[in-house]
Protein backbone atom coordinates (compact mmCIF):
# COMPACT_ATOMS: atom_id res chain seq x y z
CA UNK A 1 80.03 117.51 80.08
CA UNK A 2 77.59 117.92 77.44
CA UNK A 3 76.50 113.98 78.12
CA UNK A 4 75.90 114.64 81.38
CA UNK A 5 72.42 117.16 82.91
CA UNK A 6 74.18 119.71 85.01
CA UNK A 7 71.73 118.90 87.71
CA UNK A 8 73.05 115.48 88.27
CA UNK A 9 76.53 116.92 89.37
CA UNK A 10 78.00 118.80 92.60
CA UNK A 11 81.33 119.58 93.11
CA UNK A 12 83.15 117.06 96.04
CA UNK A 13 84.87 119.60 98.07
CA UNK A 14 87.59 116.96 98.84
CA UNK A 15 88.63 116.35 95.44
CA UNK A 16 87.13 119.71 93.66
CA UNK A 17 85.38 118.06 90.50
CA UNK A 18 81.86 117.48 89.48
CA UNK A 19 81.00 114.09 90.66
CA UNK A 20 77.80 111.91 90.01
CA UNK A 21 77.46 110.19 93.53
CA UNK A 22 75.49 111.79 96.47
CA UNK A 23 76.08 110.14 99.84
CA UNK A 24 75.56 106.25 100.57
CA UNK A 25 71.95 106.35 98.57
CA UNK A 26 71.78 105.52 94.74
CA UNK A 27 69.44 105.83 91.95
CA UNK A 28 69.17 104.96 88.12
CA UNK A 29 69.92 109.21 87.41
CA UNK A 30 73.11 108.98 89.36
CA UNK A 31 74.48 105.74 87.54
CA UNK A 32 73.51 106.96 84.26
CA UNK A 33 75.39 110.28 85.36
CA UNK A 34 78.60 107.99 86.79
CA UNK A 35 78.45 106.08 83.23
CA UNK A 36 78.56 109.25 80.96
CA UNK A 37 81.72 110.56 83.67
CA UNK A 38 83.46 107.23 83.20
CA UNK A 39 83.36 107.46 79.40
CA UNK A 40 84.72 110.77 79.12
CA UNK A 41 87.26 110.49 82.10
CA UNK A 42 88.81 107.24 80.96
CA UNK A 43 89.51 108.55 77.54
CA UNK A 44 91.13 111.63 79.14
CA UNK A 45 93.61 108.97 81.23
CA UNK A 46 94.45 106.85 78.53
CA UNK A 47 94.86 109.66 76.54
CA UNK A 48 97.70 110.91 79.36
CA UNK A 49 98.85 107.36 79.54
CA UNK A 50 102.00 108.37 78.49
CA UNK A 51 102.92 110.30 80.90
CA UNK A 52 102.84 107.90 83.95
CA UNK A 53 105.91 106.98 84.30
CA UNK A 54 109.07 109.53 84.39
CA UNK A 55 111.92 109.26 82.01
CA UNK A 56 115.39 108.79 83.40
CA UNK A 57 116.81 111.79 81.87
CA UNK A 58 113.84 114.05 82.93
CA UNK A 59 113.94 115.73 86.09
CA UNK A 60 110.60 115.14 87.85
CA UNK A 61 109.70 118.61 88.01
CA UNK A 62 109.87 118.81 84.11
CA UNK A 63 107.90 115.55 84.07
CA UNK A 64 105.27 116.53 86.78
CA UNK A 65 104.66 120.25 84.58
CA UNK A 66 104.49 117.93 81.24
CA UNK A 67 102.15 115.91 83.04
CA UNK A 68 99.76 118.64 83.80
CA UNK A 69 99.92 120.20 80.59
CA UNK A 70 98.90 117.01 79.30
CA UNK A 71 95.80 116.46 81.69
CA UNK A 72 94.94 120.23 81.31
CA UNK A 73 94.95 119.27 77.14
CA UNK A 74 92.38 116.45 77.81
CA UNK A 75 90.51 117.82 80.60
CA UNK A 76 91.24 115.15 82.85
CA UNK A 77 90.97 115.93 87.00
CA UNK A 78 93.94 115.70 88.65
CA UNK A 79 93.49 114.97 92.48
CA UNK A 80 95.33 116.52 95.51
CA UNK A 81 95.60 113.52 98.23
CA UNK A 82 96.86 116.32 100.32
CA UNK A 83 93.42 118.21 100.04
CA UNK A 84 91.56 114.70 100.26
CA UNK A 85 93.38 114.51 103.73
CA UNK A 86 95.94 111.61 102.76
CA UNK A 87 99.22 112.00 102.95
CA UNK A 88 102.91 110.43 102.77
CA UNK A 89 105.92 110.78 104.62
CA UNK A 90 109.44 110.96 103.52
CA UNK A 91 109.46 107.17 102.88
CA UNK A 92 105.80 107.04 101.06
CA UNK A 93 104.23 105.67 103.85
CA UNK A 94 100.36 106.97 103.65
CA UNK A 95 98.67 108.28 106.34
CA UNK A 96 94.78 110.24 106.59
CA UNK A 97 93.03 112.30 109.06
CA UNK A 98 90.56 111.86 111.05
CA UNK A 99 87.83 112.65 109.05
CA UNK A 100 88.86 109.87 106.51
CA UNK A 101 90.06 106.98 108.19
CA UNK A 102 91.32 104.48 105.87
CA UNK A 103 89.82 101.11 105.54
CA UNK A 104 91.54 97.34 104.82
CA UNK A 105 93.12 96.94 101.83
CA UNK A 106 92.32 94.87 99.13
CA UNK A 107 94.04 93.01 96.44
CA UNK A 108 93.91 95.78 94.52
CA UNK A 109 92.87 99.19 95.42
CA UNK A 110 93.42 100.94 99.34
CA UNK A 111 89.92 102.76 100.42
CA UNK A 112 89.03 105.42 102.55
CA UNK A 113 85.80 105.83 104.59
CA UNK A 114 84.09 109.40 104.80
CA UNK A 115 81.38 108.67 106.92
CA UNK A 116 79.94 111.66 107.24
CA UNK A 117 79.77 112.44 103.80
CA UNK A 118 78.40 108.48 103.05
CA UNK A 119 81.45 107.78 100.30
CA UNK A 120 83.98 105.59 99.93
CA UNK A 121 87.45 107.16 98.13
CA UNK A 122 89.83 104.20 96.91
CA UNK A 123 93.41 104.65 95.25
CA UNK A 124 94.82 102.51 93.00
CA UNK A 125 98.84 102.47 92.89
CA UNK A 126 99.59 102.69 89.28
CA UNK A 127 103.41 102.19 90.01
CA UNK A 128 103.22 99.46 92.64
CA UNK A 129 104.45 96.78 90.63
CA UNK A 130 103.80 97.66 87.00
CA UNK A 131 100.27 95.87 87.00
CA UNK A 132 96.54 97.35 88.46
CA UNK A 133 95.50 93.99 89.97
CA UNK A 134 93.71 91.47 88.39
CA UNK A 135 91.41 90.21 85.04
CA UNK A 136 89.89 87.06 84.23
CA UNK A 137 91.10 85.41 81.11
CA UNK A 138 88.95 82.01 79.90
CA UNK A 139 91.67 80.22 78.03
CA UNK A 140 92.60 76.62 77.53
CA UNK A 141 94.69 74.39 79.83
CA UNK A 142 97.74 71.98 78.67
CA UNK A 143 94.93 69.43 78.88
CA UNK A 144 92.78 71.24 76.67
CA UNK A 145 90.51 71.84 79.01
CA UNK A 146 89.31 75.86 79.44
CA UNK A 147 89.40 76.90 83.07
CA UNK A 148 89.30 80.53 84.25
CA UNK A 149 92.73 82.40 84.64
CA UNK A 150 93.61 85.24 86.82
CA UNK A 151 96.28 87.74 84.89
CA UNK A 152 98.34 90.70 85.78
CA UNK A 153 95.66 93.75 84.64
CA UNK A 154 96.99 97.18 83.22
CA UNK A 155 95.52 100.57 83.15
CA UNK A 156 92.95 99.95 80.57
CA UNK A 157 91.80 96.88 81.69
CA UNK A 158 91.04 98.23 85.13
CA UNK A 159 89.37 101.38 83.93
CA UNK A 160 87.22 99.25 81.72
CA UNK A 161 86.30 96.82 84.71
CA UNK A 162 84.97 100.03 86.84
CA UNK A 163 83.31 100.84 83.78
CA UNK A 164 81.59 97.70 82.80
CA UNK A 165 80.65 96.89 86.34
CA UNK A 166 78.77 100.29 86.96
CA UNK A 167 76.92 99.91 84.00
CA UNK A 168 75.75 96.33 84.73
CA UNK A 169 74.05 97.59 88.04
CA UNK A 170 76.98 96.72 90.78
CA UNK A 171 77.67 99.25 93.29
CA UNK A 172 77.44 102.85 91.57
CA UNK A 173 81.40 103.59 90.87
CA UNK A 174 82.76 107.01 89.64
CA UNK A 175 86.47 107.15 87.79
CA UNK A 176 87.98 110.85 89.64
CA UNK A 177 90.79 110.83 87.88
CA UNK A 178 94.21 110.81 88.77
CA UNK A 179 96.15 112.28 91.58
CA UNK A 180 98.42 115.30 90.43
CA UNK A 181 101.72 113.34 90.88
CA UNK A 182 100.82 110.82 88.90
CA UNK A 183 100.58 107.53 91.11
CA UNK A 184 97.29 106.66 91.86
CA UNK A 185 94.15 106.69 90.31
CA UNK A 186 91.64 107.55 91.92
CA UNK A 187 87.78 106.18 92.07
CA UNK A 188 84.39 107.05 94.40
CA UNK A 189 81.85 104.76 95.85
CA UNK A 190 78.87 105.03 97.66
CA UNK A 191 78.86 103.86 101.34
CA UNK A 192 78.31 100.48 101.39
CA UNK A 193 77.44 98.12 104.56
CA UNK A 194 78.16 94.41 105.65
CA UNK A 195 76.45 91.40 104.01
CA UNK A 196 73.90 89.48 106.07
CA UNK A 197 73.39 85.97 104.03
CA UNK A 198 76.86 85.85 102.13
CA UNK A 199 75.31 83.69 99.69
CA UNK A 200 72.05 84.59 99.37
CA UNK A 201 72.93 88.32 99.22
CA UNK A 202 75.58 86.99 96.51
CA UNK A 203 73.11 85.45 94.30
CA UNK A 204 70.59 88.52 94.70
CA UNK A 205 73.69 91.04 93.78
CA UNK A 206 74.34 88.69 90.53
CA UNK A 207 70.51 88.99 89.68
CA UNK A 208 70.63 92.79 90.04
CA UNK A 209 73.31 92.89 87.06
CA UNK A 210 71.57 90.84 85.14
CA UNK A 211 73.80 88.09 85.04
CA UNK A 212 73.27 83.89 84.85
CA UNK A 213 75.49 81.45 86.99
CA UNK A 214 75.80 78.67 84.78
CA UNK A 215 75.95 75.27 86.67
CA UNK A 216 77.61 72.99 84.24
CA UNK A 217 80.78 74.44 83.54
CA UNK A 218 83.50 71.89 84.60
CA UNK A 219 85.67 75.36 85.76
CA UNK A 220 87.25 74.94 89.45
CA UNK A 221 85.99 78.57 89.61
CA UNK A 222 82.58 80.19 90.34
CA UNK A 223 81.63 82.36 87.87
CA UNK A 224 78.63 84.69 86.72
CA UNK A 225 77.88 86.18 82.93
CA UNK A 226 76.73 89.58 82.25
CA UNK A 227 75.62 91.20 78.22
CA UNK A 228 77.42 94.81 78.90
CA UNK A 229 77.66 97.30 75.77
CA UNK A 230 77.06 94.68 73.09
CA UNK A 231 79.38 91.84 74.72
CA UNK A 232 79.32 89.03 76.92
CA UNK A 233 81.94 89.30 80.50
CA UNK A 234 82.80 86.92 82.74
CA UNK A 235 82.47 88.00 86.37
CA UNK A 236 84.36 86.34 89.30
CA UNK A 237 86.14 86.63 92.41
CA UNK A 238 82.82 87.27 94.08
CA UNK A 239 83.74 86.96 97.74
CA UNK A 240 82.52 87.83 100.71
CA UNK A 241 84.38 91.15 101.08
CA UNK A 242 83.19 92.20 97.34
CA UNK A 243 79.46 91.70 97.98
CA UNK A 244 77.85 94.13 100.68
CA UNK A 245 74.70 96.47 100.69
CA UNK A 246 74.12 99.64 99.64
CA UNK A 247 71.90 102.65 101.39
CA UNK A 248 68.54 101.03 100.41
CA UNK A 249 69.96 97.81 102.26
CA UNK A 250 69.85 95.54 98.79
CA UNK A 251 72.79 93.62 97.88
CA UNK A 252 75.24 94.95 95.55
CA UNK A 253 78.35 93.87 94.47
CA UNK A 254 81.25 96.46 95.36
CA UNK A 255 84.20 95.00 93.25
CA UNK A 256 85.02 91.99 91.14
CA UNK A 257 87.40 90.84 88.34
CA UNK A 258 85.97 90.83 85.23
CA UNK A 259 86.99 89.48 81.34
CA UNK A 260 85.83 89.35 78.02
CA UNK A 261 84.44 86.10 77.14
CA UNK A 262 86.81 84.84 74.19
CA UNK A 263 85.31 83.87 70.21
CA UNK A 264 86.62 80.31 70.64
CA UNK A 265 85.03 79.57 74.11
CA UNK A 266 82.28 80.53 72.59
CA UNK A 267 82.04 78.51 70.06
CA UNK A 268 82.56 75.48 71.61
CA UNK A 269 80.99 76.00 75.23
CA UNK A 270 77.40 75.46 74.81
CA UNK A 271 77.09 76.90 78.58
CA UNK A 272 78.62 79.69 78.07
CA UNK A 273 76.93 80.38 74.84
CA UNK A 274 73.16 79.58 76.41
CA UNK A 275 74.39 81.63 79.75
CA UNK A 276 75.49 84.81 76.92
CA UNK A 277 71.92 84.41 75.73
CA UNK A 278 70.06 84.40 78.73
CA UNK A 279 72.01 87.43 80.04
CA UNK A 280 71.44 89.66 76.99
CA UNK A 281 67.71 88.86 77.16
CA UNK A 282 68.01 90.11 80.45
CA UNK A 283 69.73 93.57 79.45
CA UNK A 284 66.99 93.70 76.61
CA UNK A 285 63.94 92.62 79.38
CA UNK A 286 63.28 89.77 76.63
CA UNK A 287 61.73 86.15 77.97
CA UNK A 288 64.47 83.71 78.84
CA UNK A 289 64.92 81.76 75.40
CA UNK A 290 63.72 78.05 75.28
CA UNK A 291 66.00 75.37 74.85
CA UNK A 292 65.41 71.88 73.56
CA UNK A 293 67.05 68.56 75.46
CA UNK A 294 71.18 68.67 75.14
CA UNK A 295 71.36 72.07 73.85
CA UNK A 296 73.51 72.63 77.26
CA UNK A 297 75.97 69.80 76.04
CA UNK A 298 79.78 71.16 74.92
CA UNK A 299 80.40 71.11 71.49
CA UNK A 300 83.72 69.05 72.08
CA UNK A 301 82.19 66.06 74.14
CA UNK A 302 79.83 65.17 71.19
């Protein structure tokens, strides 16, 4: 915790670890605090990776006290659902109290509203189907064309999309940890409220993160660019149930799939390369560059 000021934590009484996020309002101290927790949790999961999944010939008590020697080795919170108020039955089926009711589920993650605390728990099944959703891949067709592909994601991919979104100014999101059994991973969001103008608010959301929307593209798929930690993302899958608004009432993106624009497309997508530049600019508060006639053109239709 030495990344993080001590002031900028309280302890969430339903999980029982420090967290970063206050309620449904946000600021630029409790982001910075959710970024430095996100760093130092997600190397303490991947660290535990291997421990996810039970062996055949271990009994799952030896693998559940393995488990927790591991997470006690790399500090990483484990999570009682049953102290969170969720709980399973004798077939799995999940179930909450009262006080957290649960809310639709989406592709990827199940949420749970506290309203009177102003936060939003979700849980991501790690064991569901061996895969943690989605990621955006930008990879050519069998006509050579690039288009924008949606792939299975895995553990890392899913931590680094929480990541990456936080610190590009979407919805504030804090990585828990994982729940002690092993199953779910858990994440916190501020309280977030209905869109009014889906795609107004959706263009002001992409603005907030700094991103461009590059017209030209020739991909069947909408998507924005964002300069995170030194590298250019793709953003996508920006619906209407993924862009809502925060406390202040500004809108925010809550959830997206993300994906590492790849060396090639960049080399021969002038859109994606001018988009790249604008977006870093951004991130730096540098003027938009200037461009001269055609410099928007793709390198392979010259």
């Amino acid at each position: 915790m030495d990344e993080i000021l001590a002031s900028q934590l309280h302890i969430d009484f339903r999980t029982g670890v420090p967290s970063a996020i206050h309620g449904a309002n946000s600021c630029a101290s409790q982001r910075s605090a959710c970024i430095a927790l996100n760093r130092l949790r997600t190397r303490s999961i991947l660290a535990a990776d291997q421990f996810f999944a039970p062996g055949e010939s271990v009994s799952i008590d030896v693998w559940e006290a393995a488990f927790a020697r591991r997470a006690s080795d790399w500090q990483l919170p484990l999570i009682s659902l049953e102290r969170m108020g969720i709980h399973h039955d004798r077939d799995g089926l999940r179930s909450s109290s009262k006080e957290l009711p649960a809310l639709p589920s989406g592709a990827e993650a199940c949420p749970y509203k506290d309203f009177a605390n102003g936060v939003v728990y979700k849980l991501f099944d790690l064991h569901s189907d061996g895969s943690l959703g989605k990621k955006l891949l930008l990879e050519r067709n069998d006509e050579g064309e690039f288009e924008v592909q949606n792939r299975p994601a895995e553990l890392r991919d899913t931590l680094e999309k929480l990541s990456v979104l936080n610190e590009a100014g979407a919805h504030p999101t804090e990585i828990v940890g994982l729940s002690d059994d092993g199953h779910y991973l858990v994440v916190k969001q501020p309280l977030a409220g209905p869109s009014g103008d889906f795609e107004l608010d959706r263009d002001t959301a992409i603005a907030l993160i700094r991103a461009r929307t590059p017209a030209a593209t020739r991909l069947r798929t909408r998507v924005a660019v964002a300069w995170v930690g030194g590298q250019t993302w793709l953003v996508g899958d920006l619906h209407e149930r993924n862009i809502m608004c925060d406390g202040d009432g500004l809108p925010t993106i809550i959830d997206a799939l993300i994906g590492p624009a790849p060396p090639l497309a960049m080399k021969q997508l002038a859109w994606l390369r001018n988009a790249s530049e604008d977006a870093r600019a951004l991130r730096e508060n540098r003027p938009l560059p200037e461009r001269r006639l055609f410099d928007d053109v793709d390198d392979d239709l010259l």
